[in-house]
Protein backbone atom coordinates (compact mmCIF):
# COMPACT_ATOMS: atom_id res chain seq x y z
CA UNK A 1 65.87 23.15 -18.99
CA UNK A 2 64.90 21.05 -21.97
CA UNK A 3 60.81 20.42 -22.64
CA UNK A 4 60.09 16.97 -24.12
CA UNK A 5 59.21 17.43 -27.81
CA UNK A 6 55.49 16.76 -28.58
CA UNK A 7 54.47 13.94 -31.06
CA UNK A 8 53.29 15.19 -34.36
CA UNK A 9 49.57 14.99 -34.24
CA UNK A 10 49.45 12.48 -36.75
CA UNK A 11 50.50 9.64 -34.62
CA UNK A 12 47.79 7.80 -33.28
CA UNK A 13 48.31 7.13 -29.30
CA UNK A 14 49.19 3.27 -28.30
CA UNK A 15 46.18 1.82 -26.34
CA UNK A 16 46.45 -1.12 -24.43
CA UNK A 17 43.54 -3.18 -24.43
CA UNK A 18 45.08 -6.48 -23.16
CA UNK A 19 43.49 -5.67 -19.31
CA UNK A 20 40.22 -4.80 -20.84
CA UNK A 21 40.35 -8.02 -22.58
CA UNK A 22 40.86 -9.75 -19.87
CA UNK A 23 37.78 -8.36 -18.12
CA UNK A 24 35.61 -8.89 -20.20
CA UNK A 25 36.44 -12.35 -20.84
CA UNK A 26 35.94 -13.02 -16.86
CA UNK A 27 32.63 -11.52 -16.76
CA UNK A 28 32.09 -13.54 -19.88
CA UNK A 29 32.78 -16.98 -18.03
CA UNK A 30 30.75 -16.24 -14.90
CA UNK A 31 27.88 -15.57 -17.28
CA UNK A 32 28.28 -18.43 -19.28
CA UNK A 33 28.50 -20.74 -16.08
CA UNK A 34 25.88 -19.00 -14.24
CA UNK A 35 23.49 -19.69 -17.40
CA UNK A 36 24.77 -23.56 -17.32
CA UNK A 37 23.80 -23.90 -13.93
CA UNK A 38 20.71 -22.60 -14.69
CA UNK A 39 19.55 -24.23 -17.22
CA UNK A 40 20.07 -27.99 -15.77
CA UNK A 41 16.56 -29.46 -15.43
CA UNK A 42 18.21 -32.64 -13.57
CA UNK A 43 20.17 -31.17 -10.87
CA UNK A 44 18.48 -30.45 -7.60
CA UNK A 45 19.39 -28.46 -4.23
CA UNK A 46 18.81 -30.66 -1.36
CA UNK A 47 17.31 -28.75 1.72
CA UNK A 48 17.63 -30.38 5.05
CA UNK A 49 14.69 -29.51 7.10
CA UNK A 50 14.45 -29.39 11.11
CA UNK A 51 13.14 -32.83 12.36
CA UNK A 52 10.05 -32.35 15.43
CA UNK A 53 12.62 -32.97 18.35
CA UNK A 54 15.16 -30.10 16.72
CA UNK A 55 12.03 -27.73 16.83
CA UNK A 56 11.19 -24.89 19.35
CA UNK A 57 7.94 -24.16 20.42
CA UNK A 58 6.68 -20.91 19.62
CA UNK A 59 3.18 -19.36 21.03
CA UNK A 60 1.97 -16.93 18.96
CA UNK A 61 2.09 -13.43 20.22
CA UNK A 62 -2.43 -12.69 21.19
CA UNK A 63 -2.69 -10.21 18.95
CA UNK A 64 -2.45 -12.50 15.91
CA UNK A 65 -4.53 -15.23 18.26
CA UNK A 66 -7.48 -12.99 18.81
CA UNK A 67 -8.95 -12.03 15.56
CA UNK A 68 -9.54 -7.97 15.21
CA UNK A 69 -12.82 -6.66 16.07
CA UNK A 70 -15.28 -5.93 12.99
CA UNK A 71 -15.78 -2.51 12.62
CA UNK A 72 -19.78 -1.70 12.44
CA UNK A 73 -20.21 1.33 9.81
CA UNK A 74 -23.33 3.50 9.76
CA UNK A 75 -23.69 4.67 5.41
CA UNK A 76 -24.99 8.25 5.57
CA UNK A 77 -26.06 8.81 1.82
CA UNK A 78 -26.36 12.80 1.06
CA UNK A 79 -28.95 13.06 -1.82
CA UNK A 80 -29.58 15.81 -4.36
CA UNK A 81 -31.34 18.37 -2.53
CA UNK A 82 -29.84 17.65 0.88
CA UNK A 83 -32.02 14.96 1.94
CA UNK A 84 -30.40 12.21 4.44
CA UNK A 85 -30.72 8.63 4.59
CA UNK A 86 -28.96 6.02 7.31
CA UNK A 87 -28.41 2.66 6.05
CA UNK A 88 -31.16 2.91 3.73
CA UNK A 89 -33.92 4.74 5.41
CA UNK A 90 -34.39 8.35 5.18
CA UNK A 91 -33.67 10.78 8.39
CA UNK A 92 -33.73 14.17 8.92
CA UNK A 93 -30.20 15.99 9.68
CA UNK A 94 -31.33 17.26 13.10
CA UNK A 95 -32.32 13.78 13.96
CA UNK A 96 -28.72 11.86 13.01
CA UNK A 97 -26.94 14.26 14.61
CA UNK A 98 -29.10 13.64 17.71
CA UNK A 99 -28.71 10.09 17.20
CA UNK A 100 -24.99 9.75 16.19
CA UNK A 101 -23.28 10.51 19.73
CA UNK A 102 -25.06 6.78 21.27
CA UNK A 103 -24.64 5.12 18.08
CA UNK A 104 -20.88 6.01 18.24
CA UNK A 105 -20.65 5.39 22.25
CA UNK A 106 -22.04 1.99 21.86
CA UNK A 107 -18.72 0.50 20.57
CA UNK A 108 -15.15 2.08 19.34
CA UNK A 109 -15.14 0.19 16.56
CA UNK A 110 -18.19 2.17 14.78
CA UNK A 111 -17.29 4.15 12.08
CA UNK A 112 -19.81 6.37 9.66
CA UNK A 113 -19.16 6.99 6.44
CA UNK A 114 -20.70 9.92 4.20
CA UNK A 115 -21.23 9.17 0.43
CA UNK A 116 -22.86 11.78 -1.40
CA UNK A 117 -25.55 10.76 -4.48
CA UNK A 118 -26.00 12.56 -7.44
CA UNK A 119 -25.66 16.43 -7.98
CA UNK A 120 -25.35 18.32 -4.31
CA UNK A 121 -23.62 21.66 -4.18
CA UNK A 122 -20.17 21.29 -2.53
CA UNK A 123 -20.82 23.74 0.59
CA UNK A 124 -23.99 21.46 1.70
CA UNK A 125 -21.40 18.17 1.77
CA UNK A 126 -18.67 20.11 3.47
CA UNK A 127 -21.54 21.66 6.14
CA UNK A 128 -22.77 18.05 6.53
CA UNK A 129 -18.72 16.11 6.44
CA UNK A 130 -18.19 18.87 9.32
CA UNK A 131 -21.52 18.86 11.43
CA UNK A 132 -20.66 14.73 11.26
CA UNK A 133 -17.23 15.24 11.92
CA UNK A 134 -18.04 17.77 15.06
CA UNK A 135 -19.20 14.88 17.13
CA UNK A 136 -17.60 11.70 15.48
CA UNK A 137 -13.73 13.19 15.23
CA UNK A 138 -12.11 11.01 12.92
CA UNK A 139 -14.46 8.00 13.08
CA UNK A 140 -16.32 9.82 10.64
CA UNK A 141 -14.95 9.52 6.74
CA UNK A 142 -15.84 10.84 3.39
CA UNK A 143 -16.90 7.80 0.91
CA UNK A 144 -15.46 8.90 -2.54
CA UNK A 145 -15.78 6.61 -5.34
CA UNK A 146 -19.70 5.36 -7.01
CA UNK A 147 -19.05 1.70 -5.02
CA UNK A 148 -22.40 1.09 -4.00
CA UNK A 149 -20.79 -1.61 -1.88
CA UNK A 150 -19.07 0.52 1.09
């Protein structure tokens, strides 16, 4: 059995770059015409557009015809030393979580939202967040952010 004598490592290989060539020289073209087409200020796609008679009549479905309901949202401000106010006027804790059950009844779309003002202590916002959240479920939500508009 005879082995095929290696070249002598000085010989560079033989590369054949005639197919690459003629890659690159295809992806050239489309580029170049793509660009040309492109760039043509005075040539303009004409769009045919459905005349009335070739129309169909579509009613829209009435969840898009009946605009959503506005949610009503009660701002419960927690102040620096754990006073409460409800849209702007103070209350006592006892007395909004009396009150919150009808307020919430009245409509499902009312929401209350807790934002907390200044410096309070992080166990008196969660012990509020959760006495709210014990009778409002997840109609209740914690306002984070100084946005005095929410």
């Amino acid at each position: 059995m005879r082995f095929k004598q290696q070249q002598s490592r000085n010989e560079l290989p033989d590369l054949e770059i005639t197919p690459m060539l003629n890659v690159m020289l295809v992806v050239l073209a489309f580029f170049v015409a793509v660009a040309a087409n492109l760039t043509e200020e005075e040539q303009h796609l004409m769009v045919r557009l459905p005349q009335d008679s070739q129309m169909l009549a579509i009613d829209p479905p009435e969840a898009i015809a009946t605009p959503p309901a506005e949610r009503e949202v009660l701002q419960v401000v927690l102040e620096e030393g754990g006073q409460l106010s409800a849209n702007d006027r103070p209350i006592e804790k006892v007395q909004l979580l009396e009150q919150l059950p009808g307020y919430l009844q009245q409509s499902p779309h009312r929401q209350v939202h807790l934002r907390v003002s200044g410096d309070v202590p992080y166990e008196s916002v969660i012990e509020t967040l959760s006495a709210l959240k014990g009778i409002g479920g997840d109609r209740v939500s914690l306002v984070i952010g100084s946005s005095q508009s929410r």
